[in-house]
C-alpha atoms as a PDB file:
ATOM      1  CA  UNK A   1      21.722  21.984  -8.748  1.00  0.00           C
ATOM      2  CA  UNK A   2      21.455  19.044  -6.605  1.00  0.00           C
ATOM      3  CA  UNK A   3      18.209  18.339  -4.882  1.00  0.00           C
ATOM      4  CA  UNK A   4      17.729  16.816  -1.823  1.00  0.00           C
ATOM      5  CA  UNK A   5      15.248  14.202  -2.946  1.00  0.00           C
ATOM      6  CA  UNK A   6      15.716  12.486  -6.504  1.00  0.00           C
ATOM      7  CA  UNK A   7      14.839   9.831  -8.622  1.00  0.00           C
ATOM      8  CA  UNK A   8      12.016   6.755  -7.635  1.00  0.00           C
ATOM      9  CA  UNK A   9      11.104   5.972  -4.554  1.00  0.00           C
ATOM     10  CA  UNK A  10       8.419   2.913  -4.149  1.00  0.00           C
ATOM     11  CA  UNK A  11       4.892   4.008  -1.710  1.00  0.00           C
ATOM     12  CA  UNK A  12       4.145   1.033  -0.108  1.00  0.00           C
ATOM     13  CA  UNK A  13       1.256  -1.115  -0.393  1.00  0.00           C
ATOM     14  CA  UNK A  14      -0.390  -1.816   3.484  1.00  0.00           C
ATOM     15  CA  UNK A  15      -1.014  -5.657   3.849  1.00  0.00           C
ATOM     16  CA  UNK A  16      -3.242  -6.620   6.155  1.00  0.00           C
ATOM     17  CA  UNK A  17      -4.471  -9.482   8.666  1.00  0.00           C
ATOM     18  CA  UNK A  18      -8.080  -9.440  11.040  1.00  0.00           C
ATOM     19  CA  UNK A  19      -7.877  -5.782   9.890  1.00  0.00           C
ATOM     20  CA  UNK A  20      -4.871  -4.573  11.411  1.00  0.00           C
ATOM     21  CA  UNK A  21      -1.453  -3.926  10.052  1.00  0.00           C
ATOM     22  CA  UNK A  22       0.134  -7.554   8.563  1.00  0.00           C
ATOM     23  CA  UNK A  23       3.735  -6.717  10.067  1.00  0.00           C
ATOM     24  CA  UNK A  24       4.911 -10.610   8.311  1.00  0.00           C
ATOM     25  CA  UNK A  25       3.840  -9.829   4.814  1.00  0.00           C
ATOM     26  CA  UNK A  26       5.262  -6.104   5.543  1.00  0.00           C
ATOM     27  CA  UNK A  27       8.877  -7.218   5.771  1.00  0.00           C
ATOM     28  CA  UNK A  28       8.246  -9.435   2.922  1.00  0.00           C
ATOM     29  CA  UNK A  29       7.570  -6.315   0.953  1.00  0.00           C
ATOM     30  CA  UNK A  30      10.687  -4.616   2.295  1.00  0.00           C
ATOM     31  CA  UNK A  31      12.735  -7.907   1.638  1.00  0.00           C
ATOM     32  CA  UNK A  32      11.327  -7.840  -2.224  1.00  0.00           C
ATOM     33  CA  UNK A  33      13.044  -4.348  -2.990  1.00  0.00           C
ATOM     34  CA  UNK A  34      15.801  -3.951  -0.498  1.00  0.00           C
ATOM     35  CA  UNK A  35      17.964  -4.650  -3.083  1.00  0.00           C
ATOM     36  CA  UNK A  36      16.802  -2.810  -6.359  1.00  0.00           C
ATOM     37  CA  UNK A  37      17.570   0.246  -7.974  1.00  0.00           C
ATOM     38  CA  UNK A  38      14.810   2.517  -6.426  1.00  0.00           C
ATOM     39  CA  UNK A  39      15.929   5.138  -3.624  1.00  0.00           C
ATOM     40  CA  UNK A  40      13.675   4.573  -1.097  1.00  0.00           C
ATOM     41  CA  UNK A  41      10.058   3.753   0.369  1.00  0.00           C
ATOM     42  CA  UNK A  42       7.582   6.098   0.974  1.00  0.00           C
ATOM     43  CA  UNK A  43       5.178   5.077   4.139  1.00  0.00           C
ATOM     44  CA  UNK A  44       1.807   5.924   4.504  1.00  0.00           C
ATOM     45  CA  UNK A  45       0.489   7.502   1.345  1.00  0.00           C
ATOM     46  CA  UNK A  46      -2.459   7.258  -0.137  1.00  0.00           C
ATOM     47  CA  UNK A  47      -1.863   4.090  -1.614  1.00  0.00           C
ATOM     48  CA  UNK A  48      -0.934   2.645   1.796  1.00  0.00           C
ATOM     49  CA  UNK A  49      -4.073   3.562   2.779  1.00  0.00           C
ATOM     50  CA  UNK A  50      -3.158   5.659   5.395  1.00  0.00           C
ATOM     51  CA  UNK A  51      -6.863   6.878   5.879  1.00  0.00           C
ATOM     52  CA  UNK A  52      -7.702   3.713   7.480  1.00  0.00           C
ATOM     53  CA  UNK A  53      -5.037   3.291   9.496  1.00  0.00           C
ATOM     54  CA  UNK A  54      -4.444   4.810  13.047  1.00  0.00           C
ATOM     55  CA  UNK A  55      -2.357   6.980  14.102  1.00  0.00           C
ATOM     56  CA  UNK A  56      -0.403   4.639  16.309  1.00  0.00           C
ATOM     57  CA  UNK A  57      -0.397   2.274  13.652  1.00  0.00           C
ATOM     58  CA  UNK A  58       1.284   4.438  11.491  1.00  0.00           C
ATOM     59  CA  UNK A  59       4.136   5.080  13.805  1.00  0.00           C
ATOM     60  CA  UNK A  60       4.364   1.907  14.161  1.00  0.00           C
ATOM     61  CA  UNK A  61       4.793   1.333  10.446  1.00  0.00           C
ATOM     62  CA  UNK A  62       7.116   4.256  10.749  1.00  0.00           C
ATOM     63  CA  UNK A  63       9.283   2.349  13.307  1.00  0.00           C
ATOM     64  CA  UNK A  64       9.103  -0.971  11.701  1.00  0.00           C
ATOM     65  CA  UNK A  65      10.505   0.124   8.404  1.00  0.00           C
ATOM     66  CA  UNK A  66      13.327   1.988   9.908  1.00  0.00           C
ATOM     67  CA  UNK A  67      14.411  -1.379  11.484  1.00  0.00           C
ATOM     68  CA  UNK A  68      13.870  -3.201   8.685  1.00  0.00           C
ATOM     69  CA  UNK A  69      14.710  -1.228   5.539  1.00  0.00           C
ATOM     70  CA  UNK A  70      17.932  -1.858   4.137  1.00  0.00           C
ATOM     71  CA  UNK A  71      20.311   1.071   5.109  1.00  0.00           C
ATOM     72  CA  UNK A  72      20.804   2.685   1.693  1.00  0.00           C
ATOM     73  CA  UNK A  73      17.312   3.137   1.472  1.00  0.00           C
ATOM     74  CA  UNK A  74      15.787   6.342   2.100  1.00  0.00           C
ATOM     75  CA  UNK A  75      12.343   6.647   4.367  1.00  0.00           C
ATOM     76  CA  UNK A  76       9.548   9.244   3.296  1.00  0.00           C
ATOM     77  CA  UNK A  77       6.940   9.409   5.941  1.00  0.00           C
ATOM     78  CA  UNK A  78       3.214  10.426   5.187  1.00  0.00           C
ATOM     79  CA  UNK A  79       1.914  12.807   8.110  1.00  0.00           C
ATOM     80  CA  UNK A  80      -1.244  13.665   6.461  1.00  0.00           C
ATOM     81  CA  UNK A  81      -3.950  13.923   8.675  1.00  0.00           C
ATOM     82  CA  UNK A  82      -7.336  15.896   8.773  1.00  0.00           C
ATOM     83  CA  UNK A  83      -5.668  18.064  11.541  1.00  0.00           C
ATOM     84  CA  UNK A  84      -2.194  20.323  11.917  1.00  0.00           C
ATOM     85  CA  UNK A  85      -2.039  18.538  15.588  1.00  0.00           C
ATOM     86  CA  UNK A  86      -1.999  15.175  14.368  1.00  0.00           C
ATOM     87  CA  UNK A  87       0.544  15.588  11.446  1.00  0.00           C
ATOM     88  CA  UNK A  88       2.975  17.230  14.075  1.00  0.00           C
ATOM     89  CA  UNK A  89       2.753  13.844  16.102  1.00  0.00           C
ATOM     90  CA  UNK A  90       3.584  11.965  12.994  1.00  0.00           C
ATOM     91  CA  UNK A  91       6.056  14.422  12.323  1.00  0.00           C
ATOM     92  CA  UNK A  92       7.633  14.041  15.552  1.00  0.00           C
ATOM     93  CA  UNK A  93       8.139   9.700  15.126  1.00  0.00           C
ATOM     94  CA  UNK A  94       8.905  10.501  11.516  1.00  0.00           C
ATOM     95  CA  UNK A  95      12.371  12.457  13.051  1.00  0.00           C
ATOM     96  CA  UNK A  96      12.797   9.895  15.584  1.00  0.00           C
ATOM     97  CA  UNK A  97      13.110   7.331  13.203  1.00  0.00           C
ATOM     98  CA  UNK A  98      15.018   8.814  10.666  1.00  0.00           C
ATOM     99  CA  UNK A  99      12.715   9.971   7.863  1.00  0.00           C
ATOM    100  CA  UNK A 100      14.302  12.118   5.062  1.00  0.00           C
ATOM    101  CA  UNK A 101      11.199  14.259   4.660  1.00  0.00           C
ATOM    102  CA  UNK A 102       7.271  14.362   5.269  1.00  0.00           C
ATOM    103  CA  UNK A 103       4.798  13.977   2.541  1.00  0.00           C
ATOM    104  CA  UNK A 104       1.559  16.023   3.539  1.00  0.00           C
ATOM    105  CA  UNK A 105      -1.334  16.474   1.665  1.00  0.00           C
ATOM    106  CA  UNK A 106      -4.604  19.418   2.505  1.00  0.00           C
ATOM    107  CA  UNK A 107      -6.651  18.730   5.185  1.00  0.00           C
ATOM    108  CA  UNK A 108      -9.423  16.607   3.742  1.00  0.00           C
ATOM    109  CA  UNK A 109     -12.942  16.153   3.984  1.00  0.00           C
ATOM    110  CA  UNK A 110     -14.242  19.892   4.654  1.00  0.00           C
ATOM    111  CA  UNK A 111     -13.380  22.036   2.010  1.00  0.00           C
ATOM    112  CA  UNK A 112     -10.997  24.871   3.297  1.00  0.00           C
ATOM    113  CA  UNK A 113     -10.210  28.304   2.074  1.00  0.00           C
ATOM    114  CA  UNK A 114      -6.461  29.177   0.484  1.00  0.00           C
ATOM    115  CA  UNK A 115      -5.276  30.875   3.723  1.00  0.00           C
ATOM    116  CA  UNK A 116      -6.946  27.886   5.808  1.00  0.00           C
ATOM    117  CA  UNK A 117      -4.878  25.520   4.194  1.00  0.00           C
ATOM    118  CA  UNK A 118      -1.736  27.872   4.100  1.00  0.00           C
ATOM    119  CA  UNK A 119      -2.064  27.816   7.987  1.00  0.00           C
ATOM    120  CA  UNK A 120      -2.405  24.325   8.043  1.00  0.00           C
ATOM    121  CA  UNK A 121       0.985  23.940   6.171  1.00  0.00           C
ATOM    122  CA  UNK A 122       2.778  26.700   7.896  1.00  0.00           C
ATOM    123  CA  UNK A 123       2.120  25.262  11.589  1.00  0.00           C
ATOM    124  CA  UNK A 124       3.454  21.708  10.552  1.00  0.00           C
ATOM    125  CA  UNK A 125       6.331  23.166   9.090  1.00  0.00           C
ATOM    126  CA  UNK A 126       6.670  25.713  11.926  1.00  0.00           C
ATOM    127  CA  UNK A 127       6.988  22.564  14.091  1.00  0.00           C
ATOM    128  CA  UNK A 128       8.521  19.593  12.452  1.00  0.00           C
ATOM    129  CA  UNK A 129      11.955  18.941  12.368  1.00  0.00           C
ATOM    130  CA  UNK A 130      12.069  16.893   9.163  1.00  0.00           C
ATOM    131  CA  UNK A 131      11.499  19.010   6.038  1.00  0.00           C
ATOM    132  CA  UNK A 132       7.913  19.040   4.336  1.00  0.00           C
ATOM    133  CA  UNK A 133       7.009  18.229   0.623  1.00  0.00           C
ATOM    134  CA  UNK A 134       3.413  19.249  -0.292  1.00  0.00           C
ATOM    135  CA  UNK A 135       1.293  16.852  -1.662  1.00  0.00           C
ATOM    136  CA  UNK A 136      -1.415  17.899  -4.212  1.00  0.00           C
ATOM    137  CA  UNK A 137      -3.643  14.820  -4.672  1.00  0.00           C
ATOM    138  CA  UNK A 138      -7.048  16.289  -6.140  1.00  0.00           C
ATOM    139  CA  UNK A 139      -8.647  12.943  -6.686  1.00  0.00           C
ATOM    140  CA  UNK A 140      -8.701  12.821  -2.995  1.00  0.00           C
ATOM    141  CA  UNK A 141      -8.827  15.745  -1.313  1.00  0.00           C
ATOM    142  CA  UNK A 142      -8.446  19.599  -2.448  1.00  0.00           C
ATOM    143  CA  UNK A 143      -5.839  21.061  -4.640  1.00  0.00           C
ATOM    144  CA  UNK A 144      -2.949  23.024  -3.620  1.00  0.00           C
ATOM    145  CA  UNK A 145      -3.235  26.177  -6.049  1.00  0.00           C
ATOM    146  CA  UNK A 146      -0.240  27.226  -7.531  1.00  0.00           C
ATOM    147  CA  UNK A 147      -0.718  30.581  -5.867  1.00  0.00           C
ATOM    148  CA  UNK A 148      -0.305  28.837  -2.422  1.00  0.00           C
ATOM    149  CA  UNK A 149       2.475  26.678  -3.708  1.00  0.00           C
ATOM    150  CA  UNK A 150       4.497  29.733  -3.855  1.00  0.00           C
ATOM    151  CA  UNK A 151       3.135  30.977  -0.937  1.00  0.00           C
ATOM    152  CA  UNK A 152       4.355  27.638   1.026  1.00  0.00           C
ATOM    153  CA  UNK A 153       7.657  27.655  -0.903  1.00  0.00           C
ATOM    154  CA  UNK A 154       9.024  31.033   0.845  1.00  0.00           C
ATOM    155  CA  UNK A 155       9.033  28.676   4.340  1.00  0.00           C
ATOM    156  CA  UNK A 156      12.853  26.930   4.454  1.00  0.00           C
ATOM    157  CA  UNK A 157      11.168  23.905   5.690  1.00  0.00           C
ATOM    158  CA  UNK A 158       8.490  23.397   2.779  1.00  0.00           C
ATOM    159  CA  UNK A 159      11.221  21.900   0.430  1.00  0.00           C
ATOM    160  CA  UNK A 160       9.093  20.656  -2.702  1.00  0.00           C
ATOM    161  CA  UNK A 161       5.735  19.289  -3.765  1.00  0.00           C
ATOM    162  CA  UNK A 162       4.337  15.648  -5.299  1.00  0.00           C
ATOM    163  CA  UNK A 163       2.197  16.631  -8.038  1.00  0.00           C
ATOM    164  CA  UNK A 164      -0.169  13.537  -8.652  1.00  0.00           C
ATOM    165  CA  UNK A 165      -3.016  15.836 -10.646  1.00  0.00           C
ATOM    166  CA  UNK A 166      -1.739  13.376 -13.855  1.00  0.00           C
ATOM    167  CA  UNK A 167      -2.276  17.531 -15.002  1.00  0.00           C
ATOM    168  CA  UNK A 168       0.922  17.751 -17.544  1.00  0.00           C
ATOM    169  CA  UNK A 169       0.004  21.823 -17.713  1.00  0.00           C
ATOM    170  CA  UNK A 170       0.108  22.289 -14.089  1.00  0.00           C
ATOM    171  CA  UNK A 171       3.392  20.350 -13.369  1.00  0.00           C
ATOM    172  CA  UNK A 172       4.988  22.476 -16.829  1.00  0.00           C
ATOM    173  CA  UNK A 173       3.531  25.680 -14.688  1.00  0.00           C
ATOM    174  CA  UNK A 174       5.957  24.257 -11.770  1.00  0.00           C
ATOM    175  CA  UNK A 175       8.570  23.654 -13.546  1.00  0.00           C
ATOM    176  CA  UNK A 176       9.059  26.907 -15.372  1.00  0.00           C
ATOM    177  CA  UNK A 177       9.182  28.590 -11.718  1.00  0.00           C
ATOM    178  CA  UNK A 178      10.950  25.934  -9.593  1.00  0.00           C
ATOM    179  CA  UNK A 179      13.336  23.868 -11.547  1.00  0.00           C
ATOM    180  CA  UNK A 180      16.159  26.024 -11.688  1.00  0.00           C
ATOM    181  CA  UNK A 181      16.024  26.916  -7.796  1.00  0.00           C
ATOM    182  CA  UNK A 182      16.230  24.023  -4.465  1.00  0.00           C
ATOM    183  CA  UNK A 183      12.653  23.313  -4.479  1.00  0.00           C
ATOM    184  CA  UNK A 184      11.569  19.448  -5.402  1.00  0.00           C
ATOM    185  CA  UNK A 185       9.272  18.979  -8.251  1.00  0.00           C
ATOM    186  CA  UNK A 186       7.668  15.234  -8.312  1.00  0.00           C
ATOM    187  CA  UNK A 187       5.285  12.913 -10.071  1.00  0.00           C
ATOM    188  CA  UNK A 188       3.123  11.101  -8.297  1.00  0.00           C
ATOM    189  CA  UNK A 189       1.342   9.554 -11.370  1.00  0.00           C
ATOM    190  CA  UNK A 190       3.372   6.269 -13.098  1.00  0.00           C
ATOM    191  CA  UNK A 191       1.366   7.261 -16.655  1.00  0.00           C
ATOM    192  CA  UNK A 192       3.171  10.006 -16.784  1.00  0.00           C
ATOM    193  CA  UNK A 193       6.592   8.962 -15.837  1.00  0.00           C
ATOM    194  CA  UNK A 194       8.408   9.304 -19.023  1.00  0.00           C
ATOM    195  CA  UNK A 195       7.082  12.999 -20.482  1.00  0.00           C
ATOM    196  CA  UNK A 196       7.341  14.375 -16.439  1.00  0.00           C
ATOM    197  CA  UNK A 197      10.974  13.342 -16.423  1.00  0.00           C
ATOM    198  CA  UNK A 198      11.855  14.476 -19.706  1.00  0.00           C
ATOM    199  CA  UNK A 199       9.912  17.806 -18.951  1.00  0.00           C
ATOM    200  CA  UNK A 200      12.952  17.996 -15.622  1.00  0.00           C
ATOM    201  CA  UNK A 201      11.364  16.567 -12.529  1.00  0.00           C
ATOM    202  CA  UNK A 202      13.307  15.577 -10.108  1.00  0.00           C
ATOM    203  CA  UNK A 203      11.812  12.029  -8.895  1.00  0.00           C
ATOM    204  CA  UNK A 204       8.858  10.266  -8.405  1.00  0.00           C
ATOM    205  CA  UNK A 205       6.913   8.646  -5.597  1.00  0.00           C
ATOM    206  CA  UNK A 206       4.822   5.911  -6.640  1.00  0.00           C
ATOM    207  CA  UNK A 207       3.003   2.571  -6.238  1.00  0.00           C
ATOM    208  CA  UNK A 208       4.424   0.968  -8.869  1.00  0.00           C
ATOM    209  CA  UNK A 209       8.429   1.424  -8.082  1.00  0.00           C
ATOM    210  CA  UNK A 210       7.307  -0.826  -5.497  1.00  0.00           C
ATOM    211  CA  UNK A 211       5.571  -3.393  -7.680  1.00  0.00           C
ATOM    212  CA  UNK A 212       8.020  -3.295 -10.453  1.00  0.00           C
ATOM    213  CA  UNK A 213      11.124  -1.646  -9.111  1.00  0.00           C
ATOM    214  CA  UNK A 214      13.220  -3.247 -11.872  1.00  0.00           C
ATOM    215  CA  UNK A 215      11.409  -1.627 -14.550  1.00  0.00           C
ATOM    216  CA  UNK A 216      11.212   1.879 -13.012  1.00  0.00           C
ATOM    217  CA  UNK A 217      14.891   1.730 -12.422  1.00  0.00           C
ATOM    218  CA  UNK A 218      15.760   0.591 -15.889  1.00  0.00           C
ATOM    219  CA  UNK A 219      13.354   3.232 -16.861  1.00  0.00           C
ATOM    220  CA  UNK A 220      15.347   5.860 -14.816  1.00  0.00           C
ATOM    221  CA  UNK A 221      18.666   4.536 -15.969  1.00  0.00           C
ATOM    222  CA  UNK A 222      17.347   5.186 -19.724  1.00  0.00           C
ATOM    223  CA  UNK A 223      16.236   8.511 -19.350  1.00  0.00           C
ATOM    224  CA  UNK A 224      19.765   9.807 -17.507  1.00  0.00           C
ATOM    225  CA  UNK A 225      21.287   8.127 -20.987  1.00  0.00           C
ATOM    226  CA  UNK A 226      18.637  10.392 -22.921  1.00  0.00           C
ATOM    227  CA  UNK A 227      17.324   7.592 -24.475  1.00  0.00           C
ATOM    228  CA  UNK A 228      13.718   8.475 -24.010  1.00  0.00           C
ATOM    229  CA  UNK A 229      12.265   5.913 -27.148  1.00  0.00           C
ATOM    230  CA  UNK A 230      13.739   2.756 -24.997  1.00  0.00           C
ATOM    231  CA  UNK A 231      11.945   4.449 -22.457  1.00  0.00           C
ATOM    232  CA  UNK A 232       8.962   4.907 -23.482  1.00  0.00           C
ATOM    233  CA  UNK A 233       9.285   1.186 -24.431  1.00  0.00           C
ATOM    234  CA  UNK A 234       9.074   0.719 -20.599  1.00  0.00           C
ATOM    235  CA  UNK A 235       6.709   2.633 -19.840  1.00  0.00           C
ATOM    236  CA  UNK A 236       4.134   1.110 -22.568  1.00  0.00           C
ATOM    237  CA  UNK A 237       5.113  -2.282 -21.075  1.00  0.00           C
ATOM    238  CA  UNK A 238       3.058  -1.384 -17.602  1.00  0.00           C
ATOM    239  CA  UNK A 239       0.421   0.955 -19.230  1.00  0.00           C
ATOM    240  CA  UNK A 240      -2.061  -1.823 -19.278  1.00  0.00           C
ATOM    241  CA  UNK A 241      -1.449  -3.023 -15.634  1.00  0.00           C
ATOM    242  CA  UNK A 242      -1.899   0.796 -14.611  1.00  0.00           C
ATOM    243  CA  UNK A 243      -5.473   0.470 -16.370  1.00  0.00           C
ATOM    244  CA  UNK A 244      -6.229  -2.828 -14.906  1.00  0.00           C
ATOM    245  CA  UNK A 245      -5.504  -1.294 -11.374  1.00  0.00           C
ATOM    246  CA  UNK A 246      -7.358   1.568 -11.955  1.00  0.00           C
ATOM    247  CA  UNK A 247     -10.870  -0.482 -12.793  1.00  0.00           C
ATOM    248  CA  UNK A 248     -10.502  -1.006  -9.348  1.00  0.00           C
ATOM    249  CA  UNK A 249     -11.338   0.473  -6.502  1.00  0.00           C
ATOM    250  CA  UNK A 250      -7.993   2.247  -5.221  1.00  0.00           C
ATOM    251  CA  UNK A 251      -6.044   1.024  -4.051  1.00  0.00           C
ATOM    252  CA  UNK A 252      -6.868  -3.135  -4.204  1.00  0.00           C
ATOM    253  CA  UNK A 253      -5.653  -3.165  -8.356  1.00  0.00           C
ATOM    254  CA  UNK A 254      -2.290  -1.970  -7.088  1.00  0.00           C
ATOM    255  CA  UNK A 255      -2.373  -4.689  -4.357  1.00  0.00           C
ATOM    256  CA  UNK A 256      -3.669  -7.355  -6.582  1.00  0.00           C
ATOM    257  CA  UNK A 257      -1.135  -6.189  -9.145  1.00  0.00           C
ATOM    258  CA  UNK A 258       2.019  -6.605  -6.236  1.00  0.00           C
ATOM    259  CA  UNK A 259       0.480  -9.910  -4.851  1.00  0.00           C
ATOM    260  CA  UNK A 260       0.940 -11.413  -8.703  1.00  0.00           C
ATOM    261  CA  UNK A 261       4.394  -9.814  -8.817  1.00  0.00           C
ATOM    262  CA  UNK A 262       5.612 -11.211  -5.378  1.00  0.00           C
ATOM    263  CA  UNK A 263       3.440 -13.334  -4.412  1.00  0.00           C
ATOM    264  CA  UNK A 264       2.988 -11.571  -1.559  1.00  0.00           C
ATOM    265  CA  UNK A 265      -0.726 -11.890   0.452  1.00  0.00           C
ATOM    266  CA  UNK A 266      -1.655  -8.500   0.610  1.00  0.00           C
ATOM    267  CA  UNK A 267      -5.229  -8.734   2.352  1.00  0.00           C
ATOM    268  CA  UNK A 268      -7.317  -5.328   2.300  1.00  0.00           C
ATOM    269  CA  UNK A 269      -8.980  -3.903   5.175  1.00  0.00           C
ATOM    270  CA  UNK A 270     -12.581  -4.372   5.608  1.00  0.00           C
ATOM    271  CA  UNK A 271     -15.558  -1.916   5.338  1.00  0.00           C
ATOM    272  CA  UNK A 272     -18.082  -2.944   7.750  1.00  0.00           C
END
């Protein structure tokens, strides 16, 4: 069954300058994998550090990539927000400017019940006209129980979920329901790249398809050949980056791992 969203798409990192979006260095990211193998860029994630970014910015982001991007690349737009009301705005640009789908994770910082988040979900759906892919990100906010995940997946316009638990069990648990029908299963989680795929999900969104977009495309290219040992060969190759970046504090590893790749400046945003 063909999905609508496959395969790896890159989240960009956010450069910055004075603290406020570093449009130069943006379209020098753009520029570096415009013409790889990866599908298409994802725009403010949690690696672009959405959370510290406004809400104007991010459209702004929104609208600068679609200019910029070359045209066989695909846009995912992050419309997370603390708040159903915000999202919708996001959602709103995100169809404006072309976006092939929203990436939303729960409403963060209070902890809500099951049917508070459901509602949360349901009214962006109810009113976006892009289609919606859940995003369960734990680490950072709450989970998205697999009870409400098929709860959500009975609305036409919730169309999959990014998975970035790094939770092998839960993401099997997925599979065994969803990968047989038109609902997107995705990694979020690069260590994982290699047993996810071979397990049947459809794609991946994640920092380092951005970073090294040659090696996640020849590791993509493997594993349609089956040849999941050459594979694996690429995915041990990064596996010490991923733990250099993660003795950070997320996301500056992944940034100081793209500004060695590219030699790109990609400044962080202060915390005064």
């Amino acid at each position: 069954m063909k999905k609508l969203i496959s395969g790896p798409y890159g989240v960009l990192l956010t450069p910055f300058k004075d603290n406020k979006v570093d449009f130069v260095n943006l379209k020098k990211e753009l520029d570096y994998v415009n013409d790889d193998g990866i599908k298409g860029f994802v725009l403010n994630g949690s690696t672009s550090e959405f959370i510290n970014i406004s809400i104007d910015e991010q459209i702004e982001i929104i609208k600068f990539v679609s200019l910029n991007k070359a045209k066989n690349k695909e846009m995912i737009v992050g419309a997370s927000a603390s708040n159903a009301v915000d999202s919708i705005k996001i959602a709103e640009k995100a169809y404006e400017y072309g976006a092939k789908a929203l990436l939303v994770c729960p409403p963060y910082y209070f902890k809500y019940t099951e049917s508070e988040k459901e509602k949360y979900y349901l009214d962006i759906a109810n009113n976006s006209k892009v289609p919606l892919i859940l995003y369960n990100i734990p680490f950072f906010t709450q989970e998205i129980e697999l009870s409400l995940v098929d709860k959500l997946f009975k609305h036409p316009n919730i169309i999959g979920i990014k998975d970035s638990s790094a939770n092998m069990k839960r993401i099997m648990h997925l599979l065994s329901k969803y990968k047989h029908t038109n609902k997107i299963i995705l990694t979020g989680t690069d260590d994982i790249l290699v047993p996810a795929l071979a397990a049947g999900v459809d794609g991946s969104f994640t920092a380092l398809s951005i970073i090294y977009p040659h090696k996640i495309s020849k590791l993509y290219e493997l594993m349609d050949k089956g040849l999941i040992k050459e594979a694996l060969e690429v995915q041990m190759s990064f596996m010490e980056d991923l733990r250099i970046a993660d003795s950070m504090t997320f996301p500056f590893g992944y940034k100081r791992l793209m500004e060695k790749a590219s030699n790109i400046d990609f400044k962080d945003k202060e915390i005064n």
